[in-house]
N, C-alpha and C. Protein backbone atom coordinates (compact mmCIF):
# COMPACT_ATOMS: atom_id res chain seq x y z
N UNK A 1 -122.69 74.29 82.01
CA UNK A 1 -121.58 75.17 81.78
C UNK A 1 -121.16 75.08 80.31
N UNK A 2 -121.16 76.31 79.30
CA UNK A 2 -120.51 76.07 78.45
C UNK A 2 -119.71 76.32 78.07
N UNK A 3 -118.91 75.22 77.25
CA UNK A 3 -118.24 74.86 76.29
C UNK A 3 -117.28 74.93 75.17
N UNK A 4 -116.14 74.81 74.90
CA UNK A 4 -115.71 75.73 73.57
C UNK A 4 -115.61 76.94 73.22
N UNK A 5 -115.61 77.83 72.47
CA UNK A 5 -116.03 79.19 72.61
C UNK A 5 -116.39 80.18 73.08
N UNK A 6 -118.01 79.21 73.75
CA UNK A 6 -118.70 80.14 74.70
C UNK A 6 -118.37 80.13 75.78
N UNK A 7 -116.95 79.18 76.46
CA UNK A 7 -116.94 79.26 77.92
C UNK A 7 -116.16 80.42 78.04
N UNK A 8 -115.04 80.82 77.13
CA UNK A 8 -114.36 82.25 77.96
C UNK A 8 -115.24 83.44 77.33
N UNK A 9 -116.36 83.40 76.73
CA UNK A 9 -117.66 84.56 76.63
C UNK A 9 -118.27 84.53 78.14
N UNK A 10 -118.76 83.87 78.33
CA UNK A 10 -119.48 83.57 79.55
C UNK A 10 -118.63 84.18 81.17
N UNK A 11 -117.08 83.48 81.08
CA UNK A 11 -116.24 83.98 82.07
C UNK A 11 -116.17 85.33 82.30
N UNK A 12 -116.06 85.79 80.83
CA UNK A 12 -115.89 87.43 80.57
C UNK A 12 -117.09 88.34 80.77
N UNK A 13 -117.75 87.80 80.24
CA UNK A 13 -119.54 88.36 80.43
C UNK A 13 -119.54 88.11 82.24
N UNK A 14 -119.52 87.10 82.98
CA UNK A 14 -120.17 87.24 84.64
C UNK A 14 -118.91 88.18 85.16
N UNK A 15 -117.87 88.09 84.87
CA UNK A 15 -116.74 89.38 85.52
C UNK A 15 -117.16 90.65 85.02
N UNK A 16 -117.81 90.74 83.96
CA UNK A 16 -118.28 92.11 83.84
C UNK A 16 -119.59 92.83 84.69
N UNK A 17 -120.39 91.60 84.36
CA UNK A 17 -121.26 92.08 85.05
C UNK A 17 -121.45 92.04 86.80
N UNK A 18 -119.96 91.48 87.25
CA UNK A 18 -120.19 91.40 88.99
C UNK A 18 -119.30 92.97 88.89
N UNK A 19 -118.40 93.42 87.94
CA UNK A 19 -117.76 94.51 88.20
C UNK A 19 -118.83 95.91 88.00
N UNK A 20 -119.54 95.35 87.41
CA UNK A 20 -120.69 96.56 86.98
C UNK A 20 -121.62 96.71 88.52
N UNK A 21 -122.22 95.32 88.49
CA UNK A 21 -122.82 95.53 90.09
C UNK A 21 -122.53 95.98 91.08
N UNK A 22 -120.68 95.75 91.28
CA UNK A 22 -120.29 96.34 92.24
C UNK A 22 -119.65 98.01 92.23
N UNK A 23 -119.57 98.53 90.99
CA UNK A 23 -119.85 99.94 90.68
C UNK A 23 -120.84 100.91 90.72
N UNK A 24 -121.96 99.83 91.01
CA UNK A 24 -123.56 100.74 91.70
C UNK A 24 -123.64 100.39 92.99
N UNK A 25 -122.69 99.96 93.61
CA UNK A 25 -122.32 99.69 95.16
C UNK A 25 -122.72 100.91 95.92
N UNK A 26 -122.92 100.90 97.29
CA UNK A 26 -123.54 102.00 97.95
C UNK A 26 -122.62 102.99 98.07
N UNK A 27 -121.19 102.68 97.54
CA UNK A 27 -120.18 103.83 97.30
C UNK A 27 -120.42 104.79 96.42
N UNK A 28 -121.15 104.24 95.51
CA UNK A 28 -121.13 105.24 94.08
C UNK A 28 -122.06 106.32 94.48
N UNK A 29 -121.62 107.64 93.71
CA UNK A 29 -122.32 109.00 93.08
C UNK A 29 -123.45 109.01 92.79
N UNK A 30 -124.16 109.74 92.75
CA UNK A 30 -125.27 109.69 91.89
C UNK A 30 -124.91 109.58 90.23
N UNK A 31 -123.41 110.76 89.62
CA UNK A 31 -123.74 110.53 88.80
C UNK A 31 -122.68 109.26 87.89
N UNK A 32 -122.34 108.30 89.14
CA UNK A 32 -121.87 106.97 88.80
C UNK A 32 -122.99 106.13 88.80
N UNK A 33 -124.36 106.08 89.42
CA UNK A 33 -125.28 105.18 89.21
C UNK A 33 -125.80 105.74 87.88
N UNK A 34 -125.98 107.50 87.73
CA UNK A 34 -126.59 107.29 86.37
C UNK A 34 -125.57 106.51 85.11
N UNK A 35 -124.41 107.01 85.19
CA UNK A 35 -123.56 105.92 84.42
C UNK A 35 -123.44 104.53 84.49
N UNK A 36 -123.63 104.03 85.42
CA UNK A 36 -124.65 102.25 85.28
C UNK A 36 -125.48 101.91 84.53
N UNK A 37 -126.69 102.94 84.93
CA UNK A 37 -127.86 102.79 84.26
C UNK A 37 -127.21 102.85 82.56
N UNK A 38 -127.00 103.66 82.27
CA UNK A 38 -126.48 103.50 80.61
C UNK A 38 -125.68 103.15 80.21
N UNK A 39 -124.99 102.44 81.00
CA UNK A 39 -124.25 101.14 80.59
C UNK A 39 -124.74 99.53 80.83
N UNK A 40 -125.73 99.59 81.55
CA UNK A 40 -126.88 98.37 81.59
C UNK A 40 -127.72 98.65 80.17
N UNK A 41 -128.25 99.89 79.95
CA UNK A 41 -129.39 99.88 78.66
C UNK A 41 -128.46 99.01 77.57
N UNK A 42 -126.89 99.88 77.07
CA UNK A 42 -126.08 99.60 75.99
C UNK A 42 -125.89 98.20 76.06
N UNK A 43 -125.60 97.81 76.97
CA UNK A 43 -125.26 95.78 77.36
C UNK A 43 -126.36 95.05 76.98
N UNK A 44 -127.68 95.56 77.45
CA UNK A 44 -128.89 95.13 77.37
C UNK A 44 -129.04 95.10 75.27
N UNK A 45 -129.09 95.88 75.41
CA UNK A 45 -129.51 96.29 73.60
C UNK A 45 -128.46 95.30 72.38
N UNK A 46 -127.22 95.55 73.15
CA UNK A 46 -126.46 94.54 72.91
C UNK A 46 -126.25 93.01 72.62
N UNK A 47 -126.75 92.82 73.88
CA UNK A 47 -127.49 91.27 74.17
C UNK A 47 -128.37 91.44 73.28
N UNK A 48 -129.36 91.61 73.34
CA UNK A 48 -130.62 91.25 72.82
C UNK A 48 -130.41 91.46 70.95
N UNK A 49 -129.91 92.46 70.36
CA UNK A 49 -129.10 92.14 68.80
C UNK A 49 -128.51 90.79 68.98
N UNK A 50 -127.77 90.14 69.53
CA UNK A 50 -126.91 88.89 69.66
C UNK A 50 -127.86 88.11 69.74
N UNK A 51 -128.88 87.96 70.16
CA UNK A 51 -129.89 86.84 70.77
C UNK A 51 -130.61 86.78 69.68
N UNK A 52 -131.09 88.03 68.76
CA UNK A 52 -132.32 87.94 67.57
C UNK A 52 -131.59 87.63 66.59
N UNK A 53 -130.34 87.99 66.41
CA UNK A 53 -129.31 87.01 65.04
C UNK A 53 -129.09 85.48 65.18
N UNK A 54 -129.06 85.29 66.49
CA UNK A 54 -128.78 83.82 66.39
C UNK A 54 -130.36 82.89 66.27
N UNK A 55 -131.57 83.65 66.74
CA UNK A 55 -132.36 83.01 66.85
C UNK A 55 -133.10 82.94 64.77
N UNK A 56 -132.66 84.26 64.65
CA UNK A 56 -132.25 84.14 62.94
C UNK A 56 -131.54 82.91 62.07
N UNK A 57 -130.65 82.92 62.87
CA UNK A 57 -129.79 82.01 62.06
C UNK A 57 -130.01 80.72 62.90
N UNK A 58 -130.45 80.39 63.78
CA UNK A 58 -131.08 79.01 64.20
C UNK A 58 -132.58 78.39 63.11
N UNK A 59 -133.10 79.58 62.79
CA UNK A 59 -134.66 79.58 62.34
C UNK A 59 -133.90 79.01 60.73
N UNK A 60 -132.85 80.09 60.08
CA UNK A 60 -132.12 79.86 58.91
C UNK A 60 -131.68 78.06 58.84
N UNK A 61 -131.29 77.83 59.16
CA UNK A 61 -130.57 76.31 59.30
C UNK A 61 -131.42 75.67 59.74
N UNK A 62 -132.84 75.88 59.99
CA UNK A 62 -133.77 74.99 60.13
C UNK A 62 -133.79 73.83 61.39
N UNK A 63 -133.17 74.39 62.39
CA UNK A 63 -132.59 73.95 63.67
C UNK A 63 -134.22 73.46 64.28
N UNK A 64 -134.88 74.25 64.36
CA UNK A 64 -136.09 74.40 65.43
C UNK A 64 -137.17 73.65 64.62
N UNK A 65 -137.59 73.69 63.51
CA UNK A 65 -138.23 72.74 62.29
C UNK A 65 -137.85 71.44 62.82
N UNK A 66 -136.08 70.83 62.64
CA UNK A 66 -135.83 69.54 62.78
C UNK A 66 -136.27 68.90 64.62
N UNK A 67 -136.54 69.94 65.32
CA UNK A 67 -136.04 69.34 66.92
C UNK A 67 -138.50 69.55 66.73
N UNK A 68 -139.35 69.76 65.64
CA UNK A 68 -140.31 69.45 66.08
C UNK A 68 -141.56 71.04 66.00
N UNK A 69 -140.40 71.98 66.12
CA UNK A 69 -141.24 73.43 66.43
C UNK A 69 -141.72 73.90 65.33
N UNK A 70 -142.81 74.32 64.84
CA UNK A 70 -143.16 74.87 64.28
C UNK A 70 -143.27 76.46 63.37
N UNK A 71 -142.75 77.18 64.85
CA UNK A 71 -142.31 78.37 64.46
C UNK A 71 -141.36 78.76 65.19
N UNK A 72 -140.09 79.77 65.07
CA UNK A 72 -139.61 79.90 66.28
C UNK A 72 -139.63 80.73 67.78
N UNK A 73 -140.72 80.83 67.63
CA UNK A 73 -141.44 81.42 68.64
C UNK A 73 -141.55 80.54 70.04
N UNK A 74 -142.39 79.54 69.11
CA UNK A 74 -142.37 78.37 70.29
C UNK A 74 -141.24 77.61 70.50
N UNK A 75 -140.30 77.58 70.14
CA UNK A 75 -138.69 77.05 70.70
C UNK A 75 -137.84 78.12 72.01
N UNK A 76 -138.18 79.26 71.00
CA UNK A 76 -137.18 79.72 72.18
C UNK A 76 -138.32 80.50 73.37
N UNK A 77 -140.16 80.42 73.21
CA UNK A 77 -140.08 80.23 74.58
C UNK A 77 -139.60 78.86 75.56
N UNK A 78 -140.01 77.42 74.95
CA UNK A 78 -139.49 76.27 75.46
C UNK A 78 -137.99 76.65 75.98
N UNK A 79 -137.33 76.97 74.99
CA UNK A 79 -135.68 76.81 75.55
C UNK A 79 -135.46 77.76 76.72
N UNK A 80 -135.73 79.17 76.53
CA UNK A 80 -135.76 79.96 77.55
C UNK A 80 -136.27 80.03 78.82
N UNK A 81 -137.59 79.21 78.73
CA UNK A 81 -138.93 79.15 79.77
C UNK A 81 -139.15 80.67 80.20
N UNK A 82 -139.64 81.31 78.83
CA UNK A 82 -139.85 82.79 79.02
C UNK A 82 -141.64 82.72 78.32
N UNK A 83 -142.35 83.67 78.41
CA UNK A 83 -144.03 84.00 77.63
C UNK A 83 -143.83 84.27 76.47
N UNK A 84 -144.69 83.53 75.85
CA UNK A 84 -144.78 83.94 74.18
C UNK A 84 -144.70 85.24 73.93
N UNK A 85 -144.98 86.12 74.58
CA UNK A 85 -145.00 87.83 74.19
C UNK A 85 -142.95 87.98 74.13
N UNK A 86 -142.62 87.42 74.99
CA UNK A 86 -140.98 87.59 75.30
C UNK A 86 -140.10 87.04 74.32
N UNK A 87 -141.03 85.58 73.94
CA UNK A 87 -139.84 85.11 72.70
C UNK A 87 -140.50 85.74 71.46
N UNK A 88 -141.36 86.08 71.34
CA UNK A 88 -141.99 86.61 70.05
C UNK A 88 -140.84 87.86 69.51
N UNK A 89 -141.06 89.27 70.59
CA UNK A 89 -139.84 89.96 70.92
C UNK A 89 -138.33 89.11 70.67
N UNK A 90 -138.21 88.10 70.99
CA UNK A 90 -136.71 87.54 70.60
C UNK A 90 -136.49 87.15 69.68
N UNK A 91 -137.72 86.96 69.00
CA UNK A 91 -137.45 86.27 67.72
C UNK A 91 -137.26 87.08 66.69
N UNK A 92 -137.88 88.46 66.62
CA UNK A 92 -138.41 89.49 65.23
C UNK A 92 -137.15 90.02 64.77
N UNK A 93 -136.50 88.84 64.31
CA UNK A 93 -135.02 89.37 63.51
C UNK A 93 -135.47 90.43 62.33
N UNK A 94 -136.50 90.04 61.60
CA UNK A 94 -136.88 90.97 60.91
C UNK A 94 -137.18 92.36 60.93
N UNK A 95 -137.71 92.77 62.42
CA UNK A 95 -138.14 94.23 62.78
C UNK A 95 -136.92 95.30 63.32
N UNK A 96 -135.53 94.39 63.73
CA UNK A 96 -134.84 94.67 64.57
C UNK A 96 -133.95 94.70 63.54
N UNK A 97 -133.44 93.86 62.23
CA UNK A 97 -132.73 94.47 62.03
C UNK A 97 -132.80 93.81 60.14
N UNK A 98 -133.93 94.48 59.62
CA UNK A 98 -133.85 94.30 58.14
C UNK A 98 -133.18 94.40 57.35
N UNK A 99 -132.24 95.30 57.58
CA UNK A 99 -131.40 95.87 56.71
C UNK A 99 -129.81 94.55 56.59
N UNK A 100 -130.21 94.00 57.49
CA UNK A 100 -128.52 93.19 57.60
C UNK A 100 -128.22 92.73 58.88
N UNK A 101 -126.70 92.51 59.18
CA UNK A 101 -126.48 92.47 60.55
C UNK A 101 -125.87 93.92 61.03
N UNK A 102 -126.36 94.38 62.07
CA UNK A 102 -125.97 95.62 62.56
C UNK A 102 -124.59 95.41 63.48
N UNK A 103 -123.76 96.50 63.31
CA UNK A 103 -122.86 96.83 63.88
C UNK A 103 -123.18 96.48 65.59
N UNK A 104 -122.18 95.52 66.29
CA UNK A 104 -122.70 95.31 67.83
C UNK A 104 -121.68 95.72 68.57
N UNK A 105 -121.04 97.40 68.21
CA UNK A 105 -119.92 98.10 68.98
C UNK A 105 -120.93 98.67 69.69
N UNK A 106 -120.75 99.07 71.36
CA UNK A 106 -121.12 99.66 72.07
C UNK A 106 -121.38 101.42 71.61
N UNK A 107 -122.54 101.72 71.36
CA UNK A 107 -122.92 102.72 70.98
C UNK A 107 -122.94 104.23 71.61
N UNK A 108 -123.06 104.91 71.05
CA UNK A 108 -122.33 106.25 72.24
C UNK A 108 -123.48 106.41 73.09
N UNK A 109 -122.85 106.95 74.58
CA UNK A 109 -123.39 107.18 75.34
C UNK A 109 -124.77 107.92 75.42
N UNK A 110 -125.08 109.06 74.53
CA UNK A 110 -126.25 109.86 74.51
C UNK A 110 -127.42 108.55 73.36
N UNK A 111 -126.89 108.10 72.88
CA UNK A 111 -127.75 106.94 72.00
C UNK A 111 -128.25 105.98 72.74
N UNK A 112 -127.25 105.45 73.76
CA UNK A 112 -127.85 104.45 74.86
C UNK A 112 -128.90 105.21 75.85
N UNK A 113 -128.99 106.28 75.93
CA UNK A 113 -129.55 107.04 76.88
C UNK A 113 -131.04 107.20 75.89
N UNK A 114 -131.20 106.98 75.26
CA UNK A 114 -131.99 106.98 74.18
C UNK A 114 -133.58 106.14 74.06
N UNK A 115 -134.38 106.71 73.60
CA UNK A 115 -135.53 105.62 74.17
C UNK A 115 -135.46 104.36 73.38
N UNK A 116 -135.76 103.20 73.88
CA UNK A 116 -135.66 102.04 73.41
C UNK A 116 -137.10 101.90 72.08
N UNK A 117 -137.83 102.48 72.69
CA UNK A 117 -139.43 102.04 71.95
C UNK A 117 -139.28 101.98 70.33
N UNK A 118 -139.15 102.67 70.16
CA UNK A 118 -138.53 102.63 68.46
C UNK A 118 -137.60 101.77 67.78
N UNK A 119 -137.36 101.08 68.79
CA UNK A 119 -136.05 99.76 68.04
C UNK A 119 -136.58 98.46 68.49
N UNK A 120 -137.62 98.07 69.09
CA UNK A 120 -138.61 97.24 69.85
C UNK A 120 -139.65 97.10 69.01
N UNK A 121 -139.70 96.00 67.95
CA UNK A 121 -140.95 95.49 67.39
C UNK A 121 -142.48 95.67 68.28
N UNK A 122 -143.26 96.54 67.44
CA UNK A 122 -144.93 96.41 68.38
C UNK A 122 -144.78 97.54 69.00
N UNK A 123 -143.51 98.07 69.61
CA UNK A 123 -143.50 99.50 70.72
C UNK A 123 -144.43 100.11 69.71
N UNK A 124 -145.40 100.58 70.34
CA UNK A 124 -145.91 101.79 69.99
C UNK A 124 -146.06 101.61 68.21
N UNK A 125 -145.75 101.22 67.42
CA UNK A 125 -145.88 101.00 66.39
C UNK A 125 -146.77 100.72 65.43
């Protein structure tokens, strides 16, 4: 369970996401499940910017070097217990976001609806 900071992220993050689950409940619309769905992509895209900055700035501070790893590829599959293809993807702070740190406001709705492949290191590329 963590800790400091991250414990009322975490509180806030699982209440969101049991309120989201239970908004694609067998009550909902059709066009309330399609509004799930693009509000799962935006959360998703979300997350995953948050995950490639920190694994940035873990790689930066030389975190994964001192604990033994070589690259950080192979840390955060170890830490995650995810496939090298998955942390490779988690790692490419570079492809995802060269320019800087990107803005991580929830993006408008027709953008989330949007194909992912083009913001995904390797998609098609």
């Amino acid at each position: 369970m963590p800790t400091g900071r991250l414990a009322p992220a975490q509180h806030l993050l699982t209440e969101a996401l049991d309120t989201l689950d239970h908004a694609a409940g067998p009550a909902a619309g059709d066009t309330e499940m399609l509004s799930v769905l693009t509000v799962c992509e935006g959360a998703t895209r979300r997350l995953d910017l948050i995950a490639v900055h920190t694994v940035a700035a873990l790689q930066r501070r030389g975190v994964f070097a001192d604990r033994g790893y070589k690259n950080p590829i192979g840390a955060v599959a170890d830490l995650l217990g995810c496939e090298w293809a998955d942390a490779r993807r988690r790692s490419s702070a570079r492809c995802r976001s060269a320019s800087g740190r990107r803005s991580l406001r929830m993006p408008y709705q027709s953008q989330i609806a949007s194909s992912t492949s083009s913001r995904i290191c390797g998609a098609n590329a």
